[in-house]
Structures are given as structure tokens and as C-alpha cells.
C-alpha atoms as a PDB file:
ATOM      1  CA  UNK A   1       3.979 -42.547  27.801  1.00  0.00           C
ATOM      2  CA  UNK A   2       2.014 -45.700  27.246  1.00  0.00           C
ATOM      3  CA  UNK A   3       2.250 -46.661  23.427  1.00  0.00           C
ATOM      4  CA  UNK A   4      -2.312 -46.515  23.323  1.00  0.00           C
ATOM      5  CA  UNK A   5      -2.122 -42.697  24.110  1.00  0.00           C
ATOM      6  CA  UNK A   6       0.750 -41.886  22.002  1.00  0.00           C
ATOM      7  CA  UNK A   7      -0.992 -43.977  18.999  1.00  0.00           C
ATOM      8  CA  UNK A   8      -4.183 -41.801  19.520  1.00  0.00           C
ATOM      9  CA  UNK A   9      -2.294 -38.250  20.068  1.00  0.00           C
ATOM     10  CA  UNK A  10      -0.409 -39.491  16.597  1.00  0.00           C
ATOM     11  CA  UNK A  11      -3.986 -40.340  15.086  1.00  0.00           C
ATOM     12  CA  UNK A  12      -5.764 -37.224  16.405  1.00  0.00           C
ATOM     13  CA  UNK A  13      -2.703 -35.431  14.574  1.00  0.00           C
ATOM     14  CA  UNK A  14      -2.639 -37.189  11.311  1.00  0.00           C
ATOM     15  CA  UNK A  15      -6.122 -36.351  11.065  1.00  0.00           C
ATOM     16  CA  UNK A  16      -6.324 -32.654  11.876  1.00  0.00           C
ATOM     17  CA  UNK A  17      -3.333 -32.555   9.059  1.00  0.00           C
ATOM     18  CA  UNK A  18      -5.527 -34.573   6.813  1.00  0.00           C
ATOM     19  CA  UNK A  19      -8.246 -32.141   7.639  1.00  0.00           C
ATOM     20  CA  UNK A  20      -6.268 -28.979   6.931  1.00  0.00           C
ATOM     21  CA  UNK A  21      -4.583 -30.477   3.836  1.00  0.00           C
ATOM     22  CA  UNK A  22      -7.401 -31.588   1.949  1.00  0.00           C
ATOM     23  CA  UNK A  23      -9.583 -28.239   2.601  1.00  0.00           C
ATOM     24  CA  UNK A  24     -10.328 -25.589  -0.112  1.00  0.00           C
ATOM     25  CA  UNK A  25      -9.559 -22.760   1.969  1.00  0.00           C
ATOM     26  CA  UNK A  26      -6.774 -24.437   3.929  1.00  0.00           C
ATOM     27  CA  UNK A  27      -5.291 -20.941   5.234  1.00  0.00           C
ATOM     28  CA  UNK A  28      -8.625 -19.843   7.005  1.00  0.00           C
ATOM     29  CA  UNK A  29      -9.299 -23.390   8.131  1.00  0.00           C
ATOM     30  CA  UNK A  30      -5.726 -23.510   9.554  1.00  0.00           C
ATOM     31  CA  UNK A  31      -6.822 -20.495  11.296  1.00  0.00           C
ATOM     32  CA  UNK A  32     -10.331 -21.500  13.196  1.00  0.00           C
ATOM     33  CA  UNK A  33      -8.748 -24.328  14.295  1.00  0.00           C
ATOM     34  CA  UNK A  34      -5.935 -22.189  15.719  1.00  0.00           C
ATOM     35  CA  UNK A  35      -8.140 -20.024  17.072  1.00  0.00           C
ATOM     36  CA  UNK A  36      -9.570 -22.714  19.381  1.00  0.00           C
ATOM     37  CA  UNK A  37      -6.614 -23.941  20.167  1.00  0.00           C
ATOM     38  CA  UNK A  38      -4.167 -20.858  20.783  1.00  0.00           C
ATOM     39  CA  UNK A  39      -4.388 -17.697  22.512  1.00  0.00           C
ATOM     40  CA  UNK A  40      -1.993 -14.620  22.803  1.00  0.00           C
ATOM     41  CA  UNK A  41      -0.327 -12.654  25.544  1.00  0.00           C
ATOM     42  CA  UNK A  42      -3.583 -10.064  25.647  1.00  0.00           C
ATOM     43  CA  UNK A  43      -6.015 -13.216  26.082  1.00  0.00           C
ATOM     44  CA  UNK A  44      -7.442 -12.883  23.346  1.00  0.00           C
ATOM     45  CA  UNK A  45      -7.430 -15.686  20.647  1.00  0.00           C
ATOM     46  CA  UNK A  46      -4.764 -16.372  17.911  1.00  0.00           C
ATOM     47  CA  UNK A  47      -5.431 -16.060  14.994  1.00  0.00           C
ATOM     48  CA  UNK A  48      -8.272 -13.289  14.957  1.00  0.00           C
ATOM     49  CA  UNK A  49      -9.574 -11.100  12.421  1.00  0.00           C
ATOM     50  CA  UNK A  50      -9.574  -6.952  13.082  1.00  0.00           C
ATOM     51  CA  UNK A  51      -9.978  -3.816  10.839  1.00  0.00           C
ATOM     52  CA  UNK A  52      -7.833  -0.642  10.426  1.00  0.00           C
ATOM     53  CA  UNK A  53      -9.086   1.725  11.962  1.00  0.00           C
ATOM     54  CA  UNK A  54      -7.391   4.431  10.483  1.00  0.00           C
ATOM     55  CA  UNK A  55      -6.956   5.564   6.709  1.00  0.00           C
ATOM     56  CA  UNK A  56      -2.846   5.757   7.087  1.00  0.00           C
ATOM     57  CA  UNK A  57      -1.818   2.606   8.636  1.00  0.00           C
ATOM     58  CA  UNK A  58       1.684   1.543   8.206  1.00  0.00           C
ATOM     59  CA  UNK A  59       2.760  -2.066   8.390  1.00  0.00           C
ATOM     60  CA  UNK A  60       6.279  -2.320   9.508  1.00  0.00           C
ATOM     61  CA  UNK A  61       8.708  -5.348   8.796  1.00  0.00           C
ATOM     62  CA  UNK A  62       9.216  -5.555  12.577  1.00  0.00           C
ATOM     63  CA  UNK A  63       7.274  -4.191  15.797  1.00  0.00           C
ATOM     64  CA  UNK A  64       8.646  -1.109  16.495  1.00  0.00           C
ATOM     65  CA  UNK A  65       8.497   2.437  15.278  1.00  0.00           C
ATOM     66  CA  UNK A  66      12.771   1.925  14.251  1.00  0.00           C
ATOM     67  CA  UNK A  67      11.644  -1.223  11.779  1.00  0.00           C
ATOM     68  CA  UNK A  68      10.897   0.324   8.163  1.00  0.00           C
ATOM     69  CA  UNK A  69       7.182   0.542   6.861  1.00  0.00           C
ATOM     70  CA  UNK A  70       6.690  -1.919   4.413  1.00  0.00           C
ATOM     71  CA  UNK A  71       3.279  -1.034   3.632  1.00  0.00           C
ATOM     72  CA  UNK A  72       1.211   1.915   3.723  1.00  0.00           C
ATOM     73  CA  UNK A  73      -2.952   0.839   4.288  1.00  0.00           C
ATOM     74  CA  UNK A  74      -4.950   3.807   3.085  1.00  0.00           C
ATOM     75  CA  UNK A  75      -8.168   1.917   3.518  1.00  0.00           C
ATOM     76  CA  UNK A  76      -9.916   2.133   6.750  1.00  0.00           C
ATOM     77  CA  UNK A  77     -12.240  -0.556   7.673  1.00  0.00           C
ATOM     78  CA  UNK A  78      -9.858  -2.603   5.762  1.00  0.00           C
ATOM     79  CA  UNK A  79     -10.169  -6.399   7.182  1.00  0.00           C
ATOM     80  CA  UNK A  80      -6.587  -7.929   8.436  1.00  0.00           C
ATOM     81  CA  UNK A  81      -6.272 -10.941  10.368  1.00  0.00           C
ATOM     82  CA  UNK A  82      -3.742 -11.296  13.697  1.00  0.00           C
ATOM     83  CA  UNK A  83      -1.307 -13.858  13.650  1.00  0.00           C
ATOM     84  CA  UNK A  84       1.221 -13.089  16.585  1.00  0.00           C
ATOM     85  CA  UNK A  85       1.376 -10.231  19.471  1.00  0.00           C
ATOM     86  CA  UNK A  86       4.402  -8.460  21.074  1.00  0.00           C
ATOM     87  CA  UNK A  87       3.709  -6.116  23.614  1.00  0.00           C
ATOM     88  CA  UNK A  88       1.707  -3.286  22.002  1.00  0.00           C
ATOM     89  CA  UNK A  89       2.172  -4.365  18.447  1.00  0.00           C
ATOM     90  CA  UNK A  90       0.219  -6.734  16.099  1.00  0.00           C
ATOM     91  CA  UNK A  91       1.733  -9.252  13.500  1.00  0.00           C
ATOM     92  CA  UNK A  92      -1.180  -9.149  10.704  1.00  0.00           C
ATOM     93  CA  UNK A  93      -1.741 -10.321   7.632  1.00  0.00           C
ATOM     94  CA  UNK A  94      -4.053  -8.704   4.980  1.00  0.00           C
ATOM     95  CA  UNK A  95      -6.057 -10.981   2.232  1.00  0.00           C
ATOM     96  CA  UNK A  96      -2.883 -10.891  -0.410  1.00  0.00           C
ATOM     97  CA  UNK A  97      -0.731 -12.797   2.237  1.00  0.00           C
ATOM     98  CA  UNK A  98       1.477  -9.666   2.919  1.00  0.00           C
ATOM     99  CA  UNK A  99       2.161  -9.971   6.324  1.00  0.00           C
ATOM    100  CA  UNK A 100       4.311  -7.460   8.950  1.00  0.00           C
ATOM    101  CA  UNK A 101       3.315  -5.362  12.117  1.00  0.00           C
ATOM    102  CA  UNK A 102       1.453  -2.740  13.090  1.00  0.00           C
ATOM    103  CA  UNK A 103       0.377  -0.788  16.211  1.00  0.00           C
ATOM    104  CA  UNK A 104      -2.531  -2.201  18.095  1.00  0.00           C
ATOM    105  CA  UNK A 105      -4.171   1.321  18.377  1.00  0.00           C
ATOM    106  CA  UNK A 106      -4.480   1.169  14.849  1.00  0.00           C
ATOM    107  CA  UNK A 107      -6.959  -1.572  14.551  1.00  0.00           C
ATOM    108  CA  UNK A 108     -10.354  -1.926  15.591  1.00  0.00           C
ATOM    109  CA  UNK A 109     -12.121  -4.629  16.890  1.00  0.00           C
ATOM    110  CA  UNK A 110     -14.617  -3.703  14.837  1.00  0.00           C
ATOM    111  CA  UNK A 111     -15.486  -7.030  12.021  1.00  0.00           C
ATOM    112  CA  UNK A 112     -15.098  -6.129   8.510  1.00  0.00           C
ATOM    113  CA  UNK A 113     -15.164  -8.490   5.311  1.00  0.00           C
ATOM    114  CA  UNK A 114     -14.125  -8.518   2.220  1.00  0.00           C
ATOM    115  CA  UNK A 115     -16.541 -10.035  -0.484  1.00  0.00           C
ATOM    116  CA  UNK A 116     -14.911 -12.777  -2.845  1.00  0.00           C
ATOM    117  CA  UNK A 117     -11.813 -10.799  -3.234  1.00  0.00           C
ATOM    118  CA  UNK A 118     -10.454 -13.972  -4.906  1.00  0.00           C
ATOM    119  CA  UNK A 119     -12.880 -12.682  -7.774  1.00  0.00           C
ATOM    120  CA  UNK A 120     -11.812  -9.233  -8.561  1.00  0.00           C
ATOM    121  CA  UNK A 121     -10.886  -8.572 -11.753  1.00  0.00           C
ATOM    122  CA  UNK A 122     -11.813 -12.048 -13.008  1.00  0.00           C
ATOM    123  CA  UNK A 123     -15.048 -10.970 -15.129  1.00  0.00           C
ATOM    124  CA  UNK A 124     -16.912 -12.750 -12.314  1.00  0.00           C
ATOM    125  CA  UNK A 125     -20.600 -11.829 -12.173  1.00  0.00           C
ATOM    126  CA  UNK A 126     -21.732 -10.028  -8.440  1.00  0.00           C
ATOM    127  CA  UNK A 127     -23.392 -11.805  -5.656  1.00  0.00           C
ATOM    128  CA  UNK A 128     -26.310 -10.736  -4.161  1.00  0.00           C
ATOM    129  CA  UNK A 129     -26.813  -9.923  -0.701  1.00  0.00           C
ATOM    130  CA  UNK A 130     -29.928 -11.434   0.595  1.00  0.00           C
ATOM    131  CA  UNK A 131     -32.805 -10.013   2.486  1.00  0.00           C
ATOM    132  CA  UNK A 132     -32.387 -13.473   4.470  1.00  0.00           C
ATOM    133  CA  UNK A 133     -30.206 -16.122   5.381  1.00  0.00           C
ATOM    134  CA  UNK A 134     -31.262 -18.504   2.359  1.00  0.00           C
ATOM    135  CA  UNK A 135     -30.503 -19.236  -1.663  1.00  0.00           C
ATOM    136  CA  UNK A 136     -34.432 -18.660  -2.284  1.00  0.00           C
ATOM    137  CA  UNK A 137     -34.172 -15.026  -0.246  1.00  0.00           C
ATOM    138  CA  UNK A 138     -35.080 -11.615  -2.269  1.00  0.00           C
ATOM    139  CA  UNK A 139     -31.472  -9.851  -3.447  1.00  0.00           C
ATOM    140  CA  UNK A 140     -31.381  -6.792  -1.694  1.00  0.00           C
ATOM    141  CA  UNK A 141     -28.278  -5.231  -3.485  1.00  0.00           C
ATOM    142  CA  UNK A 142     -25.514  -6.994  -5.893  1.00  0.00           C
ATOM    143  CA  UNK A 143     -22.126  -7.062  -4.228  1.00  0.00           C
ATOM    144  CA  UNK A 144     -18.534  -6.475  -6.770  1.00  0.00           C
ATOM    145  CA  UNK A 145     -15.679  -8.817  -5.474  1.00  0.00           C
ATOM    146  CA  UNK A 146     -13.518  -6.287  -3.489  1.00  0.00           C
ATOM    147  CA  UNK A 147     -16.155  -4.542  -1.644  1.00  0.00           C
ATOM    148  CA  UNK A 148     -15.642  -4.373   1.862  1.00  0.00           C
ATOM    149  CA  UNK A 149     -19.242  -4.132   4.506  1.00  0.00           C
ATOM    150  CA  UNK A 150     -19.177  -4.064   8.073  1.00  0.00           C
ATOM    151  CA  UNK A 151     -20.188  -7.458   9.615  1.00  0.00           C
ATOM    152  CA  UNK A 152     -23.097  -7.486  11.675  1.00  0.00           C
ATOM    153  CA  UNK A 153     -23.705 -11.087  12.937  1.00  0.00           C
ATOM    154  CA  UNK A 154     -22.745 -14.526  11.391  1.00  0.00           C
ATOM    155  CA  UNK A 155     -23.980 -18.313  11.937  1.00  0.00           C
ATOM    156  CA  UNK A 156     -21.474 -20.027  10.696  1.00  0.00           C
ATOM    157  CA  UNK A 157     -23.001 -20.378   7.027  1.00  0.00           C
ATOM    158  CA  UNK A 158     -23.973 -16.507   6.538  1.00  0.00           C
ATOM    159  CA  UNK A 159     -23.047 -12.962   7.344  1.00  0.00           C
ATOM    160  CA  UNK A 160     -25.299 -10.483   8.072  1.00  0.00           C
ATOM    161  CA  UNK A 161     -23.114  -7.429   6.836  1.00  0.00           C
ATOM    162  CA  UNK A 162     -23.918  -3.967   5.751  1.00  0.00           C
ATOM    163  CA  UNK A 163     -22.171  -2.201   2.827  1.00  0.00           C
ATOM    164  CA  UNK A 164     -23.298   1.550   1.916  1.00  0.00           C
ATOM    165  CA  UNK A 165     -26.906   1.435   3.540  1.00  0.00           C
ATOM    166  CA  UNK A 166     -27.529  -1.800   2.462  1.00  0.00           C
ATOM    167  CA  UNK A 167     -28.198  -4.058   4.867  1.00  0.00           C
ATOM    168  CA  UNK A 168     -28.564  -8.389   4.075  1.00  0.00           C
ATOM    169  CA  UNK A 169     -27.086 -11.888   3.955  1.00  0.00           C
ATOM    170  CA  UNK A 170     -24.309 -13.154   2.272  1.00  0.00           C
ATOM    171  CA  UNK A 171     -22.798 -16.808   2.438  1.00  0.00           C
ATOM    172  CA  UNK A 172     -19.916 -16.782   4.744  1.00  0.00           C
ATOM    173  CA  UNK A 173     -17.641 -18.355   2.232  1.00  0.00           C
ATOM    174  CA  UNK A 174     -18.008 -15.978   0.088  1.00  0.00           C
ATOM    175  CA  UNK A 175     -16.020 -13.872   2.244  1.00  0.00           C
ATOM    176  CA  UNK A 176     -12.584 -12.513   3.304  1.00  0.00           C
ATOM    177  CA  UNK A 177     -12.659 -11.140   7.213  1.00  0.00           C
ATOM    178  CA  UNK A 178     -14.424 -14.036   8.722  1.00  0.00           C
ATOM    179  CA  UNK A 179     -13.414 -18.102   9.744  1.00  0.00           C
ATOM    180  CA  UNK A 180     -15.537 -20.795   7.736  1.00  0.00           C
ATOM    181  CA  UNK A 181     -17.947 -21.945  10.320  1.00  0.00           C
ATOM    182  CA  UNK A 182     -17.018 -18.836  13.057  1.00  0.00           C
ATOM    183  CA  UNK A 183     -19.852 -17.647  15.087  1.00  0.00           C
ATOM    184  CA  UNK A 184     -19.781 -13.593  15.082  1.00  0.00           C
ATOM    185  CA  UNK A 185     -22.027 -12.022  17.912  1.00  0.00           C
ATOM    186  CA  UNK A 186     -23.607  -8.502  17.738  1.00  0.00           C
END
């Protein structure tokens, strides 16, 4: 390999590790990149985000029914993100970090988020969901940290979402289900 091209391949790498390092949220960064970048054995990209769709989901240490449950998800709708696949079974990994495998016809590709759930239980005030994608929009509801909506659409800088009947905008980074910067499509 000609010493120019491997220079530039070792640039283009120092740099997307500069980028990853030096980002707030360096775990969902990690994982749009990845996402353009990587797909699995279904065809569908690596790392995506899913919900349960169930309200017992168990999340094995290995993929197979013989491989202990390590978790037990009573939450459907619950956002967890796909990091690996292995025939029908799904390595996830919820918003705590826990990660382990569960049976694909458990999730749904139905998008979920979770709002600020880097907030619960820290006395943080609510954030409003927005009648529009903008700071200067009418609140249409105030959202805890923890809450989980459905996601409707997003633009890269806000969700539309709906939680309980209420339907509005939220800044994407505000939540936990969704890539900084992803596109989600009705």
C-alpha cells in the first residue's frame, strides 16, 4: 500500500477517534456512526434501536433458551438498542448499560424513547414537549425524566413523540431511544 493512502486511512481514523472521544454522548455517537458503517446478518443496520414488545421479556446471558435469564423487562414499549445478531436472537442493551440477549420476536420495530433518563431522580425540573419543533413553541405537556412516548418522526434536532395522548416536540438530545442527528421516518 502506497505510504499517501495509508497516511490518509491513519488520518481519517485518528479523527473519527478524536470525534468519538471528545463527544458528550460518546456511546450513542459511537453508535450512528456504526450504524452507517455496519450492518448485521438480517440486513438491517448495527447498532439499531427497538422496543419490547412484550411486558415479560427475559434477557438471557447468552442466545438461547439453555443460557440463564439475567433480566426480567416488565415494561413494554421499553426502548433497547441492538448491538449484535445470531440467528433468531438479539444482543441488546437497555439505557443502564445492562446488556445480554433476547428473542427477536420479542421486540418491535416499533421507536420508543426514553426522556432524559439521565435525570431521574436528580430533582431535575420537567421538559416540555412542544406544540412545534422550536425553543419559542407553546408547551403542550411537561415531560418527568423516565417517561417513555412512542416516537413519531425525528429531524435530527427533534422528536415528534407521543406520550399518554399528548402529542409534540421534544429536542432529540434530550432523549434515550434515538441517535443524535438520526433521521426517523413515519
Amino acid at each position: 500500500m502506497p505510504a499517501f493512502t495509508k497516511s490518509r486511512g491513519l488520518l481519517a481514523l485518528s479523527l473519527l477517534g478524536a470525534l468519538l472521544a471528545s463527544s458528550p454522548s460518546y456511546t450513542q455517537t459511537e453508535g450512528a456512526v456504526a450504524q452507517v458503517l455496519k450492518r448485521g446478518p438480517s440486513g438491517l443496520p448495527l447498532p439499531r434501536f427497538v422496543s419490547l414488545k412484550s411486558g415479560r421479556v427475559n434477557m438471557r446471558v447468552g442466545p438461547g433458551t439453555q443460557y440463564a435469564v439475567e433480566w426480567l423487562y416488565l415494561k413494554p414499549g421499553l426502548p433497547v438498542e441492538i448491538i449484535q445478531e445470531y440467528d433468531n436472537w438479539r444482543r441488546v442493551r437497555d439505557m443502564d448499560g445492562a446488556e445480554g440477549w433476547i428473542n427477536q420476536a420479542l421486540l418491535s420495530g416499533q421507536r420508543t424513547g426514553i426522556v432524559a433518563p439521565w435525570l431521574k431522580g436528580k430533582g431535575k425540573a420537567a421538559l416540555p414537549l412542544m406544540a412545534e419543533p422550536n425553543e419559542g413553541a407553546r408547551a403542550v405537556a411537561q415531560l418527568e425524566p423516565g417517561v417513555i412516548g412512542e416516537v413519531t418522526v425525528c429531524n435530527g434536532d427533534w422528536c415528534r413523540m407521543t406520550f399518554a395522548g399528548h402529542e409534540g416536540w421534544i429536542r432529540q438530545d434530550s432523549l434515550w431511544g434515538v441517535y443524535p442527528g438520526e433521521a426517523v421516518q413515519d
